[in-house]
C-alpha atoms as a PDB file:
ATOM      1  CA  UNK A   1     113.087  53.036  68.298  1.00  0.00           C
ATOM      2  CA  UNK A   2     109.842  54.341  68.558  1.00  0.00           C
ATOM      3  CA  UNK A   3     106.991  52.693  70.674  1.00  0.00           C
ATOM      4  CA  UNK A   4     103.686  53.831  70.688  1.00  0.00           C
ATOM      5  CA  UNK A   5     101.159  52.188  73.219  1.00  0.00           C
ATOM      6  CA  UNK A   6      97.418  52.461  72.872  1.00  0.00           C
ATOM      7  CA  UNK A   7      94.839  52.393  75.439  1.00  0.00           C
ATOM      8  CA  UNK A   8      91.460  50.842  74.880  1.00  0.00           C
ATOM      9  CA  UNK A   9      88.327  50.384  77.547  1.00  0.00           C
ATOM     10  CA  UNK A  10      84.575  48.843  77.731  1.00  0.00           C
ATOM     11  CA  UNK A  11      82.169  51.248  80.445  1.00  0.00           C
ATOM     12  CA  UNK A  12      79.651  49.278  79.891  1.00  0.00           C
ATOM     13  CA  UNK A  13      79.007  45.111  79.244  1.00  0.00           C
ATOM     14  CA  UNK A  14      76.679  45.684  76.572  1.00  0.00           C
ATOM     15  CA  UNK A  15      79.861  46.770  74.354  1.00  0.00           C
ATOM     16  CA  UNK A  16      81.008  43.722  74.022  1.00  0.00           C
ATOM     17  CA  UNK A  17      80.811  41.845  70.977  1.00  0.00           C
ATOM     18  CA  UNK A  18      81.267  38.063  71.292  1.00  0.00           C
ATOM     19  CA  UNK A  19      83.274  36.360  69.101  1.00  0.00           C
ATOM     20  CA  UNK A  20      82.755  32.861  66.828  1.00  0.00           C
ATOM     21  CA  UNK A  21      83.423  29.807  68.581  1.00  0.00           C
ATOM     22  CA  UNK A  22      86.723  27.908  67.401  1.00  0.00           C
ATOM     23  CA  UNK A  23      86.760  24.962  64.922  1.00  0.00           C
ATOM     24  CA  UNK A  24      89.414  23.517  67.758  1.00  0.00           C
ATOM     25  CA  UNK A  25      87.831  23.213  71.196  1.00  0.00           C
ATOM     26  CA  UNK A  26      89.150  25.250  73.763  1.00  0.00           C
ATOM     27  CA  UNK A  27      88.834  25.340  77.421  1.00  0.00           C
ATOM     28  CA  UNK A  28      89.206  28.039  79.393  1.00  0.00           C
ATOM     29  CA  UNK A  29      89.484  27.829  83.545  1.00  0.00           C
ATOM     30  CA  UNK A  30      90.769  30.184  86.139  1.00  0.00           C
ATOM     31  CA  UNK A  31      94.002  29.478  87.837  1.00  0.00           C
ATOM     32  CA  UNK A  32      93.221  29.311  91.236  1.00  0.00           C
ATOM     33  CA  UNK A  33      95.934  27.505  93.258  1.00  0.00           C
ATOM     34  CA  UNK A  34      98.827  30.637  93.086  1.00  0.00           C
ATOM     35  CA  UNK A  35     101.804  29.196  90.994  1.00  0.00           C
ATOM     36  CA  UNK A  36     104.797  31.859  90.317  1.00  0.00           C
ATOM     37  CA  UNK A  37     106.709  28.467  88.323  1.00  0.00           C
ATOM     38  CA  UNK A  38     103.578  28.657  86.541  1.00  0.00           C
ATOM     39  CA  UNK A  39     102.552  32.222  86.289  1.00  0.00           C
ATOM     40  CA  UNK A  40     106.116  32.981  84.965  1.00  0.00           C
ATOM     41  CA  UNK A  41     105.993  30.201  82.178  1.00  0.00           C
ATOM     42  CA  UNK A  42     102.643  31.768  80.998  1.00  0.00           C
ATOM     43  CA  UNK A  43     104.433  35.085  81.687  1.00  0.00           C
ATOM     44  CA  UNK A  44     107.829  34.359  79.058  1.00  0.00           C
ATOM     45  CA  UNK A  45     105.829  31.694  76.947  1.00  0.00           C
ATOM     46  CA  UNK A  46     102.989  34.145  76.048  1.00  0.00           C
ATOM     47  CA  UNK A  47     105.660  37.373  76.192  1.00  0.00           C
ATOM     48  CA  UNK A  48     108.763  36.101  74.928  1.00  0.00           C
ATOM     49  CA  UNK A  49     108.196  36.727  71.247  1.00  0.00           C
ATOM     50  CA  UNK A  50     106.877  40.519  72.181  1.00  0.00           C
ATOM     51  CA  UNK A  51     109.126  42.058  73.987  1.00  0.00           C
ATOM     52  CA  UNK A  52     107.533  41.468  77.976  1.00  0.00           C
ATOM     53  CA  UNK A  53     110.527  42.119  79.987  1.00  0.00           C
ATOM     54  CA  UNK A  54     109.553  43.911  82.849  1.00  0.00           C
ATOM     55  CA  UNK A  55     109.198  40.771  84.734  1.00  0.00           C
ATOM     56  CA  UNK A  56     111.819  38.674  83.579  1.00  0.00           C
ATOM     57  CA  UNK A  57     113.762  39.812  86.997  1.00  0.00           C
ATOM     58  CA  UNK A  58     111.005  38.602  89.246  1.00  0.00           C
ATOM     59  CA  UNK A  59     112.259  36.210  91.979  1.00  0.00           C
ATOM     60  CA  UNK A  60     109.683  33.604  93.163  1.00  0.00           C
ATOM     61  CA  UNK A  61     108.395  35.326  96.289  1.00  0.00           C
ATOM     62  CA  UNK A  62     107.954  38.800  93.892  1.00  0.00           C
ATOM     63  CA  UNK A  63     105.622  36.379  91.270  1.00  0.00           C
ATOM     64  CA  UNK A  64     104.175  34.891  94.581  1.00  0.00           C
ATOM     65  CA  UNK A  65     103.372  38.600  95.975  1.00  0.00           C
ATOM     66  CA  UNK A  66     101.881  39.578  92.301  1.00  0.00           C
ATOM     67  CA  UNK A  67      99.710  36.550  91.469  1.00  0.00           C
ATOM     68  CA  UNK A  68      97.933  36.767  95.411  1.00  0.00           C
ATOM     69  CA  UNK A  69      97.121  40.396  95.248  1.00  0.00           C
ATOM     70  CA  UNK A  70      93.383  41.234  96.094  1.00  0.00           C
ATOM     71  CA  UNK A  71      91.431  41.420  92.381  1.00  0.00           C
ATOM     72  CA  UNK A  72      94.091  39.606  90.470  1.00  0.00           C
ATOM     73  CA  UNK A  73      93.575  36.258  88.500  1.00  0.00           C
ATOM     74  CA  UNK A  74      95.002  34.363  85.642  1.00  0.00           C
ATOM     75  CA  UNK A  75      92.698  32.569  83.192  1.00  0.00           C
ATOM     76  CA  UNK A  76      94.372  30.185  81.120  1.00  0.00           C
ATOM     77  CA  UNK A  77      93.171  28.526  77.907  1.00  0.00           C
ATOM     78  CA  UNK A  78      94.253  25.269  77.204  1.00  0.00           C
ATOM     79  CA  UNK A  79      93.643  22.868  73.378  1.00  0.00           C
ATOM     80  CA  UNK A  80      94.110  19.097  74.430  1.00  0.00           C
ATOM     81  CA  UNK A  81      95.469  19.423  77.594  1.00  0.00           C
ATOM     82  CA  UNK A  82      97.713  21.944  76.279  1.00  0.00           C
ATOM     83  CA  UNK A  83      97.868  25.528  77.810  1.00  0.00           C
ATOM     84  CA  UNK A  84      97.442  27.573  74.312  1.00  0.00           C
ATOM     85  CA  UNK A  85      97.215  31.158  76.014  1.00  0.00           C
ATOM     86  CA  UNK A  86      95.794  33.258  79.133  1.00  0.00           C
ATOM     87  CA  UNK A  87      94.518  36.380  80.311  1.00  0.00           C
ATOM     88  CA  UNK A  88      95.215  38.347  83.623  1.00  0.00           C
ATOM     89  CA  UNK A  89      92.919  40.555  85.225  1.00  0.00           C
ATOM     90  CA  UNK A  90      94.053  43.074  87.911  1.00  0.00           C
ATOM     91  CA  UNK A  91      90.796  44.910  89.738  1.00  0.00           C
ATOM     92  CA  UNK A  92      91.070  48.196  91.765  1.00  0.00           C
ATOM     93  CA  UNK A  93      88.184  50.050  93.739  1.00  0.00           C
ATOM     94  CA  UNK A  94      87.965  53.657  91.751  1.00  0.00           C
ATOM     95  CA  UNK A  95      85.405  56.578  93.006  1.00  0.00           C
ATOM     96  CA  UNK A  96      82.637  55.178  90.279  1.00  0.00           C
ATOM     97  CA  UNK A  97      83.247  51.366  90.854  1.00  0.00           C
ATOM     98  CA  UNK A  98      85.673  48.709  90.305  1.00  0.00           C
ATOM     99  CA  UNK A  99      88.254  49.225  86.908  1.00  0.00           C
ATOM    100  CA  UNK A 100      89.365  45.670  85.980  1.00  0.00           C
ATOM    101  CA  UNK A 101      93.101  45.827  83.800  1.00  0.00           C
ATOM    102  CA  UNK A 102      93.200  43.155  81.736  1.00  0.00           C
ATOM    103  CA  UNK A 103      96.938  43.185  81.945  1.00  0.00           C
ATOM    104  CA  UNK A 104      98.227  40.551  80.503  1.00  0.00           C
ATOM    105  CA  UNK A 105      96.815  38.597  77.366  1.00  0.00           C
ATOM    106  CA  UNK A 106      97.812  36.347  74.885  1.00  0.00           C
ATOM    107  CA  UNK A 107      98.540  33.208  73.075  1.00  0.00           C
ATOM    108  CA  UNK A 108     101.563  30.632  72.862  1.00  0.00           C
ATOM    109  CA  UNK A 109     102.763  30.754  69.482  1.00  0.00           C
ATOM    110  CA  UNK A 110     101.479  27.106  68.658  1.00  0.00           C
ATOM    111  CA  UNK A 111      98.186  28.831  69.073  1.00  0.00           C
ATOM    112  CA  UNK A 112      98.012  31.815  67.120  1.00  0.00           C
ATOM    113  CA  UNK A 113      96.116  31.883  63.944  1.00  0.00           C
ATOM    114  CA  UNK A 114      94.018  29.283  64.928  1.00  0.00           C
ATOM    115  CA  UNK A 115      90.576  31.169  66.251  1.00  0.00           C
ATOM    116  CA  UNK A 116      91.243  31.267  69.856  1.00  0.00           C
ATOM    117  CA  UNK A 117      92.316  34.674  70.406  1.00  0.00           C
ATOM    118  CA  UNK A 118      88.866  36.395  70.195  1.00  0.00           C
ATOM    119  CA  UNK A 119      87.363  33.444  72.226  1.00  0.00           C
ATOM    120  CA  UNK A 120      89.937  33.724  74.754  1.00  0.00           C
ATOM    121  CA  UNK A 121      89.119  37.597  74.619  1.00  0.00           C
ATOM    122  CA  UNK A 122      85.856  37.017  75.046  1.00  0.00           C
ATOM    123  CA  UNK A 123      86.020  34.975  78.030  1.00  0.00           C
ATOM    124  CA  UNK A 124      88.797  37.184  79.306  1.00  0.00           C
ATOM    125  CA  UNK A 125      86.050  40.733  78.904  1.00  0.00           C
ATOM    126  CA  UNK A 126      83.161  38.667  80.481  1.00  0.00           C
ATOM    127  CA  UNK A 127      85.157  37.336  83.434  1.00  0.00           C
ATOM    128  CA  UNK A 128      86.245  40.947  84.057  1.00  0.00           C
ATOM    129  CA  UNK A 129      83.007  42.521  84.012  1.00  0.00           C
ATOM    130  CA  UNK A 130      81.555  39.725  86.454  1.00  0.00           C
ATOM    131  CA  UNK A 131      85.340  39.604  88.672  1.00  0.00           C
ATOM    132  CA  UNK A 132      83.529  41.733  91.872  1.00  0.00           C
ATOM    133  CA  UNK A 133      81.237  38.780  92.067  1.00  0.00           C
ATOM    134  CA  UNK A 134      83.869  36.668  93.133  1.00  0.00           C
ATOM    135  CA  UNK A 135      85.495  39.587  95.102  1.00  0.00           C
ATOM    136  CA  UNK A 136      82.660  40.298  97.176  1.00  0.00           C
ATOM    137  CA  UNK A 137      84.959  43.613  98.911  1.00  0.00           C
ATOM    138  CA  UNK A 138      85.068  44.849  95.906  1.00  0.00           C
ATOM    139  CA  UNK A 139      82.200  47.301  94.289  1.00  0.00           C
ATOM    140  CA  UNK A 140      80.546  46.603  91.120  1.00  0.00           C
ATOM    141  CA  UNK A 141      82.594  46.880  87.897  1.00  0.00           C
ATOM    142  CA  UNK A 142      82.696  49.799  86.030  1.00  0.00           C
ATOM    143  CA  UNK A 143      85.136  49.877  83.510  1.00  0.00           C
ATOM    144  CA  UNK A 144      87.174  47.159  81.703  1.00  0.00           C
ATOM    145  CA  UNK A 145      90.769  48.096  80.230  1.00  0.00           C
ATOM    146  CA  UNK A 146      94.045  46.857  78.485  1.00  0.00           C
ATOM    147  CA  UNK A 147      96.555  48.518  76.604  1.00  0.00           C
ATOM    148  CA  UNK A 148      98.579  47.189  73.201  1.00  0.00           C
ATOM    149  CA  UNK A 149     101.543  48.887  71.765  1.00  0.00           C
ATOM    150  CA  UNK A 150     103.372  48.305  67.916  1.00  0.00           C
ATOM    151  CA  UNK A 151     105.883  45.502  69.523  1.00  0.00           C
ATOM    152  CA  UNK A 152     102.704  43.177  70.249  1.00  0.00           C
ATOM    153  CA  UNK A 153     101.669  40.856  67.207  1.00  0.00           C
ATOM    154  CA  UNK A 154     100.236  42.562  64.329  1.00  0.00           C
ATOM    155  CA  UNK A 155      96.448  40.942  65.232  1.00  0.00           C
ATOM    156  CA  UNK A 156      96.165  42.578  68.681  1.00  0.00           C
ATOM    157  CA  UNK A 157      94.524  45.897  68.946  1.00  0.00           C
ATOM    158  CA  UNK A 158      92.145  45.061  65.413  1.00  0.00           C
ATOM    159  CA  UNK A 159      91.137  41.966  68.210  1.00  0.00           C
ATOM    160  CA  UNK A 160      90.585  44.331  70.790  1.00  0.00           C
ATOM    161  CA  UNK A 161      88.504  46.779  68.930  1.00  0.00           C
ATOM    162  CA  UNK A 162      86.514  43.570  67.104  1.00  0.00           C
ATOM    163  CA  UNK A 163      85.597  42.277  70.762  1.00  0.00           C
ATOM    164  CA  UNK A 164      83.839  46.320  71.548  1.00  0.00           C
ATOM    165  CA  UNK A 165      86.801  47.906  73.408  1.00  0.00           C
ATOM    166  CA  UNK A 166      87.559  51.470  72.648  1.00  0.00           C
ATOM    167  CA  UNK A 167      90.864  53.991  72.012  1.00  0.00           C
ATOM    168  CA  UNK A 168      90.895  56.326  74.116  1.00  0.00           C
ATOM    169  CA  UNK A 169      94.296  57.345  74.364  1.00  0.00           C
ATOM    170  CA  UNK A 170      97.624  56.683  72.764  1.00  0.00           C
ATOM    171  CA  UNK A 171     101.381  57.782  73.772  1.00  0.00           C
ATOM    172  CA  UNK A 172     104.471  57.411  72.152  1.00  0.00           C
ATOM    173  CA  UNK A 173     108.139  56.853  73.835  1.00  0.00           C
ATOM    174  CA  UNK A 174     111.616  55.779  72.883  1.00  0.00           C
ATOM    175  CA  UNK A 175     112.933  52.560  73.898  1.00  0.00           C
ATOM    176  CA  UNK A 176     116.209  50.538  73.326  1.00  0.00           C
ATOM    177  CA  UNK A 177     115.730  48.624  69.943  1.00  0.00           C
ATOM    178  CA  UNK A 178     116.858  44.832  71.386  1.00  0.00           C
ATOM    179  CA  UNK A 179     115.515  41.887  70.425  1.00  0.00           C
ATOM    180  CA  UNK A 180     112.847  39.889  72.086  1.00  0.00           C
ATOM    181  CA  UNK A 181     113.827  37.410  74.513  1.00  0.00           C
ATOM    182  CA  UNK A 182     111.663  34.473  73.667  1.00  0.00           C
ATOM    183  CA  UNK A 183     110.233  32.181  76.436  1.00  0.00           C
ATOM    184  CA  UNK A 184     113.947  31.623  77.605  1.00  0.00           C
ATOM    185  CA  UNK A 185     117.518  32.976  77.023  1.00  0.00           C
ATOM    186  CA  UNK A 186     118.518  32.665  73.149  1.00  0.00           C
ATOM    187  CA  UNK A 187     115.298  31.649  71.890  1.00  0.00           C
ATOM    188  CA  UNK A 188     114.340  34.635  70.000  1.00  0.00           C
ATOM    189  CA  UNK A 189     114.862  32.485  66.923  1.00  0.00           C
ATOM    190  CA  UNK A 190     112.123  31.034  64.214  1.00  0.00           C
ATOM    191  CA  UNK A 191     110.360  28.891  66.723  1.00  0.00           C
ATOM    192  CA  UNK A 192     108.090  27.818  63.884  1.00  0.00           C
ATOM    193  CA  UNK A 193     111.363  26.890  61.610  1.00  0.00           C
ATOM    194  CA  UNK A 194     112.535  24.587  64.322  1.00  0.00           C
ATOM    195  CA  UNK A 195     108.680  22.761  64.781  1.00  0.00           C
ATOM    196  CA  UNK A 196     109.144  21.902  60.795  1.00  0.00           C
ATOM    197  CA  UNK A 197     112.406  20.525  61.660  1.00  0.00           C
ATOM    198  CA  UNK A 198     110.676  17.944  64.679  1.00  0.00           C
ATOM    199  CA  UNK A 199     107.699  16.756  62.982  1.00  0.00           C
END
């Protein structure tokens, strides 16, 4: 099947355009004792439904390497005690400043459609444009970017674009049409089917 991935970017803070606060509180702190056990449940929890795979194959010292690396961290929004979703930011130095990825975001599916994704996008864009103040090696930020392709949910990139960030380039390649893995092996099924059936 076909896959197109689109790129989107912020150059500048003032493009970003807050959203509402959620009827549901949400709380949103930065993971900041590294985890892999805990980095990888975000990882398949938030990915499962979508498709994430290139990390599935990650043995605990590779998670370990990738969650310490200079510029990375993992916000992580959480609704009564519950993690709901999180964001990961990746910095690196560039000629005209600091470029912060926000490389992975997203919500468990318990949490979507309930008003937290643009918060937790909003959070996620202001953290990144502040991250070299916590990094003091690193130079100021000047450019904030993420990139969303037709397997994520059908929400993302209108999200994205809603919150100030930009197209700027899209590509389209051919991969294997499988189906997603869920947050573990054979759970690709109607999660939300089998919720009805426990409560």
């Amino acid at each position: 099947m076909l896959v197109t991935t689109t790129y989107l970017e912020q150059t500048s803070p003032d493009q970003l355009r807050p959203a509402v606060e959620p009827a549901e509180p949400l709380q949103i702190v930065r993971a900041e004792e590294p985890s892999p056990e805990f980095s990888r449940f975000l990882y398949t929890a938030v990915g499962g439904p979508w498709s994430w795979t290139d990390k599935l194959g990650f043995t605990w010292n590779d998670w370990l390497i990738h969650i310490t690396q200079e510029g990375r961290e993992t916000w992580v929004a959480h609704h009564r005690g519950t993690p709901a979703g999180y964001a990961e930011l990746q910095a690196a130095p560039s000629d005209g400043g600091t470029e912060v990825e926000i490389e992975s975001f997203g919500l468990l599916p318990h949490a979507i459609g309930r008003g937290f994704g643009g918060h937790l996008l909003t959070r996620a864009l202001t953290e990144a444009w502040r991250l070299h103040e916590r990094w003091p090696a690193l130079p100021p930020v000047s450019r904030v970017w993420l990139h969303t392709c037709t397997l994520d949910g059908p929400h993302a990139r209108r999200n994205y674009e809603r919150r100030g960030l930009v197209a700027y380039d899209t590509r389209t390649h051919e991969q294997a049409d499988v189906p997603p893995p869920g947050p573990w092996p054979g759970s690709h099924t109607d999660t939300a089917a089998a919720r009805r059936d426990h409560t």
